[in-house]
Protein backbone atom coordinates (compact mmCIF):
# COMPACT_ATOMS: atom_id res chain seq x y z
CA UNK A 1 34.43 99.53 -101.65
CA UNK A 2 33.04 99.88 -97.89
CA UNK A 3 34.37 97.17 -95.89
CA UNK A 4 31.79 94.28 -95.47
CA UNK A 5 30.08 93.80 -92.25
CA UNK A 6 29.75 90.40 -93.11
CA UNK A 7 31.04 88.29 -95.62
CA UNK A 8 30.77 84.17 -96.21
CA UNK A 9 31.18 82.66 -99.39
CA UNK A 10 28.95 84.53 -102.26
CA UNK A 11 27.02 86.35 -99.61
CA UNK A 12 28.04 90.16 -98.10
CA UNK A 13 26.24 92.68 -95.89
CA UNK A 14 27.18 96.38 -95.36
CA UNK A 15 25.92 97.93 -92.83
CA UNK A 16 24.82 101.90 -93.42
CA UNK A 17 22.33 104.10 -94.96
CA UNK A 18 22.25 102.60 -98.64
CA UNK A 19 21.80 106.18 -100.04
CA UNK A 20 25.55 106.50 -98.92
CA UNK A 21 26.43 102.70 -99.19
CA UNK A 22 25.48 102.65 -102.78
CA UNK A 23 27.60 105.62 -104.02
CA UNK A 24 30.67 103.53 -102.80
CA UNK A 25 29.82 100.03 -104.16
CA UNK A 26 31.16 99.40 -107.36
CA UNK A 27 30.57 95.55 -107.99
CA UNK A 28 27.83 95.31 -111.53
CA UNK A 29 24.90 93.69 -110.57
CA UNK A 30 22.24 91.42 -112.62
CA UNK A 31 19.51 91.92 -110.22
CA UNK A 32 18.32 94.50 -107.29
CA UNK A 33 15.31 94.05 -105.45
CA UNK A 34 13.76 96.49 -103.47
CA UNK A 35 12.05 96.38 -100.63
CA UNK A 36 11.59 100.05 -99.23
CA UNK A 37 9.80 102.06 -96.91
CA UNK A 38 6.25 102.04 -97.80
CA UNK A 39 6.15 105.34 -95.64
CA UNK A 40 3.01 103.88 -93.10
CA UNK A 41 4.15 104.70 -89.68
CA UNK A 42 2.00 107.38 -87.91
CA UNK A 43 4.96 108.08 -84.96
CA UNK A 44 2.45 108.67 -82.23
CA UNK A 45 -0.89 108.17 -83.96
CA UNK A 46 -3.70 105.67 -83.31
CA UNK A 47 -5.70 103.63 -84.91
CA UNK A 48 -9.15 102.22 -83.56
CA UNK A 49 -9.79 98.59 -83.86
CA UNK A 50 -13.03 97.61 -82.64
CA UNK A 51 -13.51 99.91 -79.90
CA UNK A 52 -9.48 99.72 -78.82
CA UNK A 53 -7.01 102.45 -80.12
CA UNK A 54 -3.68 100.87 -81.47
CA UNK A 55 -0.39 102.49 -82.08
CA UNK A 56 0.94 101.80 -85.27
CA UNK A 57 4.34 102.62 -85.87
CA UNK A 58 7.52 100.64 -87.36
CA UNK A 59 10.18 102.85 -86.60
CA UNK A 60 11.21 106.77 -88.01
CA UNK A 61 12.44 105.13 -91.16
CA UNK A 62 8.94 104.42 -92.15
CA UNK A 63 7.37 107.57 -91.47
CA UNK A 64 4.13 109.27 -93.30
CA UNK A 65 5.91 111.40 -95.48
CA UNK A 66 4.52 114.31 -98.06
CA UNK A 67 4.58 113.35 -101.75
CA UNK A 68 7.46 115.42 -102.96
CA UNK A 69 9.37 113.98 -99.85
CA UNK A 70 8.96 110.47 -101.20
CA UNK A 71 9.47 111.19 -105.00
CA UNK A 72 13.22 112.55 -103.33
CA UNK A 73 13.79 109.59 -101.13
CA UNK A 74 12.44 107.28 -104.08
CA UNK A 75 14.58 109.11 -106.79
CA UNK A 76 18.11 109.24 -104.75
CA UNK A 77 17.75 105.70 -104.44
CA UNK A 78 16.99 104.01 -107.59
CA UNK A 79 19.77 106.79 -108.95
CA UNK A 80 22.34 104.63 -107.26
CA UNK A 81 20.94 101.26 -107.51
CA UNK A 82 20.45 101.47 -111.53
CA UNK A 83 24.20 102.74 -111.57
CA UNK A 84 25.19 99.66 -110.53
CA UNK A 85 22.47 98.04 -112.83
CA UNK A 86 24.11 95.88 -115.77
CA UNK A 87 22.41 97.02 -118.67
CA UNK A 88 19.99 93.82 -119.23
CA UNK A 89 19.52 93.54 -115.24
CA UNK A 90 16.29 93.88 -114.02
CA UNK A 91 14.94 95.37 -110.79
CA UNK A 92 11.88 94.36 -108.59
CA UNK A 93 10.30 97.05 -106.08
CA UNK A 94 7.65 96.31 -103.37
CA UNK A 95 5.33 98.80 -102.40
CA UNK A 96 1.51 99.17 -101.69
CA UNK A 97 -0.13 102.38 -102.93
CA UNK A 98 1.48 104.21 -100.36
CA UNK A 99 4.59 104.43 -102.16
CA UNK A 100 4.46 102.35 -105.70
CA UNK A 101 3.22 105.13 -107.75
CA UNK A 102 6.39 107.15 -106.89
CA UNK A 103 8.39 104.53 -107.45
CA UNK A 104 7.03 104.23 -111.13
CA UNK A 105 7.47 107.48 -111.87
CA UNK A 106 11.01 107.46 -110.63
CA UNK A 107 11.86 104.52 -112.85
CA UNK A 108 10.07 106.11 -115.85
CA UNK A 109 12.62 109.58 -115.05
CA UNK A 110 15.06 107.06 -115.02
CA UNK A 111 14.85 105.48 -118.42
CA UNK A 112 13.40 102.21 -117.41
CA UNK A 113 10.02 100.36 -118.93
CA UNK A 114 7.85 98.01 -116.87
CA UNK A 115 7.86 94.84 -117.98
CA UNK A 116 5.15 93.66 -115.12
CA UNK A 117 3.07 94.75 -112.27
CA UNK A 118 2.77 91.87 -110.40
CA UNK A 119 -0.53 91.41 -108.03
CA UNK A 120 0.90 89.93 -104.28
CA UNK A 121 -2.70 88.42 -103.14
CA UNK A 122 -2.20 86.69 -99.07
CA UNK A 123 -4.60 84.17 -98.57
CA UNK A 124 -4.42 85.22 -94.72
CA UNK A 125 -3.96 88.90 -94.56
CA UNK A 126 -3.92 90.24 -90.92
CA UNK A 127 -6.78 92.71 -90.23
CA UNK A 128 -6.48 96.23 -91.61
CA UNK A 129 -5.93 98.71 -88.84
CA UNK A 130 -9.21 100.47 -89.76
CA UNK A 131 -13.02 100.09 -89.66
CA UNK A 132 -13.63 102.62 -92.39
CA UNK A 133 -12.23 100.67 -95.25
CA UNK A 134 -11.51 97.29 -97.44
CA UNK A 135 -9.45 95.23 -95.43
CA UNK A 136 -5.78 95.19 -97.39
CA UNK A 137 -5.03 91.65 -99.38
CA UNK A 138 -2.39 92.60 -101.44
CA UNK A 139 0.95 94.34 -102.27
CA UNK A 140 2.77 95.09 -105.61
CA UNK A 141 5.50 94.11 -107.53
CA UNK A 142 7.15 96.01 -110.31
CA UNK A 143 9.27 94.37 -112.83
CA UNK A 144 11.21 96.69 -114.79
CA UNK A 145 14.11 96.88 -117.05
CA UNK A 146 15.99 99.77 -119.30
CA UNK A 147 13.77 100.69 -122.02
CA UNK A 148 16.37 100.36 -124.31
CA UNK A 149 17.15 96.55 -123.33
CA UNK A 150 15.40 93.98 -124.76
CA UNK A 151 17.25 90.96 -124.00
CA UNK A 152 16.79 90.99 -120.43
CA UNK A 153 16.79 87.83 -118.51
CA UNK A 154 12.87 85.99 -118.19
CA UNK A 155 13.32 82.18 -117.38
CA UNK A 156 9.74 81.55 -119.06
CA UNK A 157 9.81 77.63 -119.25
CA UNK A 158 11.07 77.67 -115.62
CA UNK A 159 8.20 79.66 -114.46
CA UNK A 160 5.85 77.90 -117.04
CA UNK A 161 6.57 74.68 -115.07
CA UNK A 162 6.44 76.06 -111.56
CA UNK A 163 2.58 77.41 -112.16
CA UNK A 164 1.72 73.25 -113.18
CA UNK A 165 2.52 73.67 -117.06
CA UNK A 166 0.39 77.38 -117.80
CA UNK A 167 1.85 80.48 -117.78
CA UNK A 168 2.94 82.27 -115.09
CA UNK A 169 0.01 84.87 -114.23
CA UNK A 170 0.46 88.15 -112.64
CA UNK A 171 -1.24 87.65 -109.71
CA UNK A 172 0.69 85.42 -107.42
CA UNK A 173 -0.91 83.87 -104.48
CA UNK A 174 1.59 83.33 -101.81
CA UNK A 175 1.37 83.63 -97.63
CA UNK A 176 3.04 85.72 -95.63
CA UNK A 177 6.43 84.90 -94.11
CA UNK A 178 5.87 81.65 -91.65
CA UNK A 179 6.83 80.21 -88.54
CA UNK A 180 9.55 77.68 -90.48
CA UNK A 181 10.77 80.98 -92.02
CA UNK A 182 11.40 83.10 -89.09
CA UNK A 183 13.19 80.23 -86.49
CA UNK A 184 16.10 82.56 -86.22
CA UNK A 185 13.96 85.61 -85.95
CA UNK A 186 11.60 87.72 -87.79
CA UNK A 187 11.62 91.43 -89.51
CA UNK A 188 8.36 93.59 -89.09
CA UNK A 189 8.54 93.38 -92.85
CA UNK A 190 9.12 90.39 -93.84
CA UNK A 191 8.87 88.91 -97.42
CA UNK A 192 8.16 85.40 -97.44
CA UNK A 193 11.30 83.30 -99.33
CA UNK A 194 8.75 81.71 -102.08
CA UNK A 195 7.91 85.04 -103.28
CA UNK A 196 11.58 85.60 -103.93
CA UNK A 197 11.84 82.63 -105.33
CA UNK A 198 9.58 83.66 -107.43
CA UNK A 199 11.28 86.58 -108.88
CA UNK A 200 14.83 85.67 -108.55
CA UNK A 201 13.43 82.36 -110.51
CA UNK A 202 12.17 84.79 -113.59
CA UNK A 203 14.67 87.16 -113.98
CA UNK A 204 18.32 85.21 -113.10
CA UNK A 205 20.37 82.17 -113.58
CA UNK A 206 22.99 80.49 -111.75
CA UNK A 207 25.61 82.74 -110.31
CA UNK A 208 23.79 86.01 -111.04
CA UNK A 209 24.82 88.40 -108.47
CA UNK A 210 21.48 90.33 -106.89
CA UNK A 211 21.81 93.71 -104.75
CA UNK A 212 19.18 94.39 -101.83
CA UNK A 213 19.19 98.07 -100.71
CA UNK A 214 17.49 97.99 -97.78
CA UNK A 215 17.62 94.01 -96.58
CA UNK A 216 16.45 94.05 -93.59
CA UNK A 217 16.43 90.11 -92.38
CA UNK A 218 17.75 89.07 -95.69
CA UNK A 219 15.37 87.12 -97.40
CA UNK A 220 16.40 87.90 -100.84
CA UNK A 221 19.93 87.39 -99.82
CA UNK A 222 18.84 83.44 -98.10
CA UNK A 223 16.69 83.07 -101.42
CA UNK A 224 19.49 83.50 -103.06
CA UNK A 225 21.38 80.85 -101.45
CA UNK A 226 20.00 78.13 -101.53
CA UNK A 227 19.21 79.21 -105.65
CA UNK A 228 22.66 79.48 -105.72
CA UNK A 229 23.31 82.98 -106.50
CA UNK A 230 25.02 85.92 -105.23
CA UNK A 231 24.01 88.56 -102.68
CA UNK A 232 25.00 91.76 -101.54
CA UNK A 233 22.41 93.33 -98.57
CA UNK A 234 22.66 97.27 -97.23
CA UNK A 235 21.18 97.40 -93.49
CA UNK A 236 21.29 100.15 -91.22
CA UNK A 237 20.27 98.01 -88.19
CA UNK A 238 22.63 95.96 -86.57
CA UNK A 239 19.76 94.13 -84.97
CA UNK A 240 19.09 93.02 -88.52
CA UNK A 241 22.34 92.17 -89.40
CA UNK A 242 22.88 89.96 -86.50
CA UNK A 243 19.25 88.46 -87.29
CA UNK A 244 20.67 87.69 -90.68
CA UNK A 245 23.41 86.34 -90.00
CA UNK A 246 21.97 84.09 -87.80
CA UNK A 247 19.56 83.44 -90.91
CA UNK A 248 22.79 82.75 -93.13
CA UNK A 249 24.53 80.85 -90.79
CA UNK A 250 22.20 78.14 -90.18
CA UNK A 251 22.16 76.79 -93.91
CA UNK A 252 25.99 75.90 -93.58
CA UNK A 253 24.37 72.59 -92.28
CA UNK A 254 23.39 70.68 -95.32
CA UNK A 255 20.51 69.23 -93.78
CA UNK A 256 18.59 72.61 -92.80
CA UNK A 257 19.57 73.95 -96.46
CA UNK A 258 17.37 71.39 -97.90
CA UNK A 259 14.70 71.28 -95.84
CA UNK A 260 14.42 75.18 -96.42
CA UNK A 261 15.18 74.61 -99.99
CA UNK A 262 12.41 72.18 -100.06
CA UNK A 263 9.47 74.49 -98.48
CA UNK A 264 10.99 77.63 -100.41
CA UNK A 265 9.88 75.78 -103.60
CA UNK A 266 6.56 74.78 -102.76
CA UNK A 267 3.76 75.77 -104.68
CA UNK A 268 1.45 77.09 -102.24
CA UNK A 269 -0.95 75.56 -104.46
CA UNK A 270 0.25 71.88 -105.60
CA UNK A 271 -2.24 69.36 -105.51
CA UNK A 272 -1.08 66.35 -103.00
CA UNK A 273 -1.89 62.85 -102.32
CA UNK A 274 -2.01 60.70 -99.78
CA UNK A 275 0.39 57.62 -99.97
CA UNK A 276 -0.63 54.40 -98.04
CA UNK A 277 0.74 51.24 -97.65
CA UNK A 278 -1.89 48.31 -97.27
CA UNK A 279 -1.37 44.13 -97.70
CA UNK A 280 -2.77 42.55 -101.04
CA UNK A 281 -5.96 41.62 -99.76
CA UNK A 282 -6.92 44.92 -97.91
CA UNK A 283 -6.31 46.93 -100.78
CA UNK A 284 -8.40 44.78 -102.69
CA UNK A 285 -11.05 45.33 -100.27
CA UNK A 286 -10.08 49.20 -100.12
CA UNK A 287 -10.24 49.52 -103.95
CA UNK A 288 -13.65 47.82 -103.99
CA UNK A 289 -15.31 49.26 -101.10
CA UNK A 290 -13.83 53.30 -102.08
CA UNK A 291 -12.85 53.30 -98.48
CA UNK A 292 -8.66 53.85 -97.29
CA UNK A 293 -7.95 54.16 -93.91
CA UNK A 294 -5.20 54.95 -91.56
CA UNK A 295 -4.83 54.46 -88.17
CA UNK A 296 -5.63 57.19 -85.40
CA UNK A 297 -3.23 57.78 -82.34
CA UNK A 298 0.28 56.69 -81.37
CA UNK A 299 0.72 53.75 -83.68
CA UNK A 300 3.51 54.15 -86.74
CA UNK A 301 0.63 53.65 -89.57
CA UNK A 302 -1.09 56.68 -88.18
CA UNK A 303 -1.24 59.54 -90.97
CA UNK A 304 0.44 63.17 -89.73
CA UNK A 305 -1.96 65.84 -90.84
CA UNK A 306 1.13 68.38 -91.83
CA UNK A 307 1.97 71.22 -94.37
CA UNK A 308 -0.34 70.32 -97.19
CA UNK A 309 -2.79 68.46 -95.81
CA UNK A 310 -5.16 70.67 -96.98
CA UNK A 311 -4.34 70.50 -100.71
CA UNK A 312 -4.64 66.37 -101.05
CA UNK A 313 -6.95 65.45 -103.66
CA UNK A 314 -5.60 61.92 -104.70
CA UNK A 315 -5.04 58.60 -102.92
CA UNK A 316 -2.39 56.17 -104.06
CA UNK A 317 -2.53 52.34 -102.20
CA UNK A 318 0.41 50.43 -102.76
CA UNK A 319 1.68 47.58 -101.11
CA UNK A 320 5.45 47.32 -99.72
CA UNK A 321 6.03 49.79 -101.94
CA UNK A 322 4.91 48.22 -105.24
CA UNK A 323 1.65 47.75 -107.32
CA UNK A 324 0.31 50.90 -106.93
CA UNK A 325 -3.04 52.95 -107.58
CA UNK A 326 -3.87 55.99 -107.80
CA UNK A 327 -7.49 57.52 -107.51
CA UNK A 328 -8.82 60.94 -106.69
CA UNK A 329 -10.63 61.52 -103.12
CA UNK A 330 -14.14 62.43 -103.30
CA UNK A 331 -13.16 65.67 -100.67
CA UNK A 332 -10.35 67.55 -100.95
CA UNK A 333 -8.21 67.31 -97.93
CA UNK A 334 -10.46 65.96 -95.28
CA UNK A 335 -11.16 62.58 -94.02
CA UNK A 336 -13.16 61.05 -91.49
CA UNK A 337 -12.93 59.30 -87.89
CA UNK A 338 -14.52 55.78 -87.92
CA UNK A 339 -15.02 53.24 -85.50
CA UNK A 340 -13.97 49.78 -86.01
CA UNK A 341 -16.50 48.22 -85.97
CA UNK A 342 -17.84 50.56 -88.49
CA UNK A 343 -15.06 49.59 -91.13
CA UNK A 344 -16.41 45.95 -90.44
CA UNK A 345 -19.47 47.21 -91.41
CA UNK A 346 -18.10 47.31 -95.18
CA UNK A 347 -16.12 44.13 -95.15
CA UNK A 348 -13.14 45.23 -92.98
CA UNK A 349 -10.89 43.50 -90.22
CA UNK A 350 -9.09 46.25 -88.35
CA UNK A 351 -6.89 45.20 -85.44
CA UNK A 352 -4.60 47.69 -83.91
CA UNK A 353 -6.57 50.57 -82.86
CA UNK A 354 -10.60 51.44 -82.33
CA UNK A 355 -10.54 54.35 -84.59
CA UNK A 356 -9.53 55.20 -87.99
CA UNK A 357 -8.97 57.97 -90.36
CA UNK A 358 -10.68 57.27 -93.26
CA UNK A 359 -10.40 58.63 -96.94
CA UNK A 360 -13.24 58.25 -99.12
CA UNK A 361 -12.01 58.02 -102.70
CA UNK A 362 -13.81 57.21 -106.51
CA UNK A 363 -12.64 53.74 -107.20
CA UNK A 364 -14.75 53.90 -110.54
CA UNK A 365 -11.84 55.60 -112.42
CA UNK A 366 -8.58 54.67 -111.16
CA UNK A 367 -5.69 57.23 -112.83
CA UNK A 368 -2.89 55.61 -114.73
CA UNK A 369 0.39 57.36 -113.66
CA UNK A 370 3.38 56.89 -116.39
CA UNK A 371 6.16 57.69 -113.40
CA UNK A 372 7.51 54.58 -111.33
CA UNK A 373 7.25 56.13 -107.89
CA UNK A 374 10.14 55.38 -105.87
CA UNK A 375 7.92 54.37 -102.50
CA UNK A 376 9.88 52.17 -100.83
CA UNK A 377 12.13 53.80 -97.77
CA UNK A 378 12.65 51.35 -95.39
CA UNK A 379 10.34 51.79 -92.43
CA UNK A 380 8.85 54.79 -93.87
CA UNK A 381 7.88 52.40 -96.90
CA UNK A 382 4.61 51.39 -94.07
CA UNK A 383 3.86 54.84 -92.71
CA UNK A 384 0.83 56.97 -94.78
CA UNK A 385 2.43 60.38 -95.93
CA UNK A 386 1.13 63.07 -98.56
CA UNK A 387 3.53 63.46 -101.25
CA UNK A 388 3.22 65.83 -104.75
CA UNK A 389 0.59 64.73 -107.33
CA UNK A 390 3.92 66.09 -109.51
CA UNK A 391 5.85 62.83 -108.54
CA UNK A 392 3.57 60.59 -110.60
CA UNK A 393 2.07 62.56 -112.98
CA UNK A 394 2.97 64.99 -115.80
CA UNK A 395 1.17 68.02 -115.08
């Protein structure tokens, strides 16, 4: 075995080409994915984007390469990754047409079957660098196994309950790797952790060890932490490494692990809801009128339009953190600023500020919930906040 670069707790990095790394590893594995070059760069060519020319280029490791010259690089390897393959271990491989179809054919040389092609759509895709084509919205997954297994791991139920109780599709809509993703740094590549958590979610359980040949910052091996599984990353870059690290480093406080944890298993697209505290009476005029409101400004009842915002389609009132009802907003997550003396308008006595957020909801049907929502949090108990339509209903 090479001697680690790195190496805390169920989490090791080797530093090296992986075509040589590989040959010398010898630890099974029950995963590998693959992120590798998708062979893009132009070295010193241009690309012109609206009148400018660009440069485009990620480095000699992702050079433009001929066909035959990837099938090679492709071939050498997945040789040494599936070696190391247990024989119901599945591997994932990212590409974009650059480089996917070689990859296929590779695996097919190789004795493996495809057991998905999974559709990567980004809601926010940067702009393609050209004006003489469809701008690019998507990248591939392929999920494949031996052809000769057939009890590989696939955590259906898991997956079935991630995607709100249907089955997992093959076309997964996640964005690109964030700001709260890349606090320690960021790779040019970089997957984003919930689409790892994604695949590491289908195809492992607790403990399995998963191989990353070319890790770059280490998202699959982070992923894998906080899912509580084992990683081993190959990087040539020490810049990468470090970067890593860094990434690694900062879940040994138990706080930042589960506030990652938290956002890595987000569904991009769970519905939320806004949860507001109000006193007896004014949610008896709030449930009559259709109308809740928060305060605007500096004032601790004021709503914080965060991470989600845009997804709430439900309103629960409550009061001290008990009695609560739940209704669905008649506009998905917007609101709108009101006066006071507007609110008075419909029966209202606001005090504390001259303006108001205010959430227009259908209080013909209200929503019975069969999950006692644990609202009360001290101080918190009084502040509005969007939380998971998941916490009090069975979706």
């Amino acid at each position: 075995m090479p001697t680690p670069y790195y190496s805390i707790s169920d989490f090791t990095l080797y530093q090296g080409d992986s075509l040589e790394l590989l040959k010398s590893i010898d630890e099974p594995v029950d995963m590998i994915f693959a992120d590798p070059p998708y062979f893009l760069s132009t070295g010193n060519g241009k690309v012109n984007i609206n009148g400018q020319y660009i440069k485009f280029d990620k480095g000699n490791w992702d050079r433009v390469r001929t066909r035959d010259e990837k099938n090679e690089f492709n071939m050498k390897w997945l040789s040494s990754c599936c070696r190391l393959l247990k024989e119901n271990g599945t591997i994932w491989v990212c590409g974009t047409y650059h480089n996917i179809f070689s990859v296929e054919k590779c695996l097919d040389e190789l004795g493996f079957k495809i057991i998905n092609m999974v559709v990567w759509q980004k809601p926010d895709p940067p702009t393609t660098l050209s004006d003489k084509r469809l701008n690019f919205c998507a990248e591939y997954l392929i999920w494949a196994t031996r052809k000769r297994c057939k009890d590989y791991t696939f955590n259906y139920d898991d997956l079935f309950k991630l995607n709100g109780g249907t089955q997992m599709q093959d076309v997964w809509k996640i964005s690109a790797a964030s700001a709260w993703e890349n606090k320690c740094g960021k790779h040019p590549t970089q997957k984003p952790l919930r689409l790892l958590y994604r695949a590491i979610l289908a195809s492992t359980k607790p403990g399995d060890t998963i191989l990353d040949p070319f890790s770059g910052s280490s998202t699959t091996g982070i992923a894998a932490t906080l899912m509580n599984r084992r990683y081993i990353g190959c990087e040539m870059s020490q810049e990468f490494l470090d970067l890593s690290i860094r990434r690694r480093e900062q879940l040994c406080d138990s706080n930042a692990f589960m506030a990652l944890k938290r956002r890595m298993e987000e569904d991009p697209e769970e519905v939320m809801v806004l949860v507001n505290h109000a006193r007896t009476d004014l949610k008896e005029q709030m449930i009559k009128t259709g109308i809740c409101y928060t305060r605007v400004g500096e004032s601790k009842g004021s709503v914080l339009v965060t991470y989600g915002f845009e997804r709430m389609q439900y309103v629960l009132i409550h009061t001290n953190g008990t009695d609560a009802h739940l209704f669905r907003l008649k506009s998905k997550g917007s609101f709108q600023i009101w006066s006071k003396e507007t609110l008075v308008k419909y029966g209202f006595n606001p005090e504390s500020s001259p303006y108001y957020a205010v959430f227009l909801f259908d209080n013909s049907h209200e929503i019975p919930f069969p999950k006692t929502p644990n609202l009360r949090n001290k101080i918190m108990t009084y502040r509005a906040k969007i939380r998971p339509l998941g916490d009090f209903i069975e979706i």
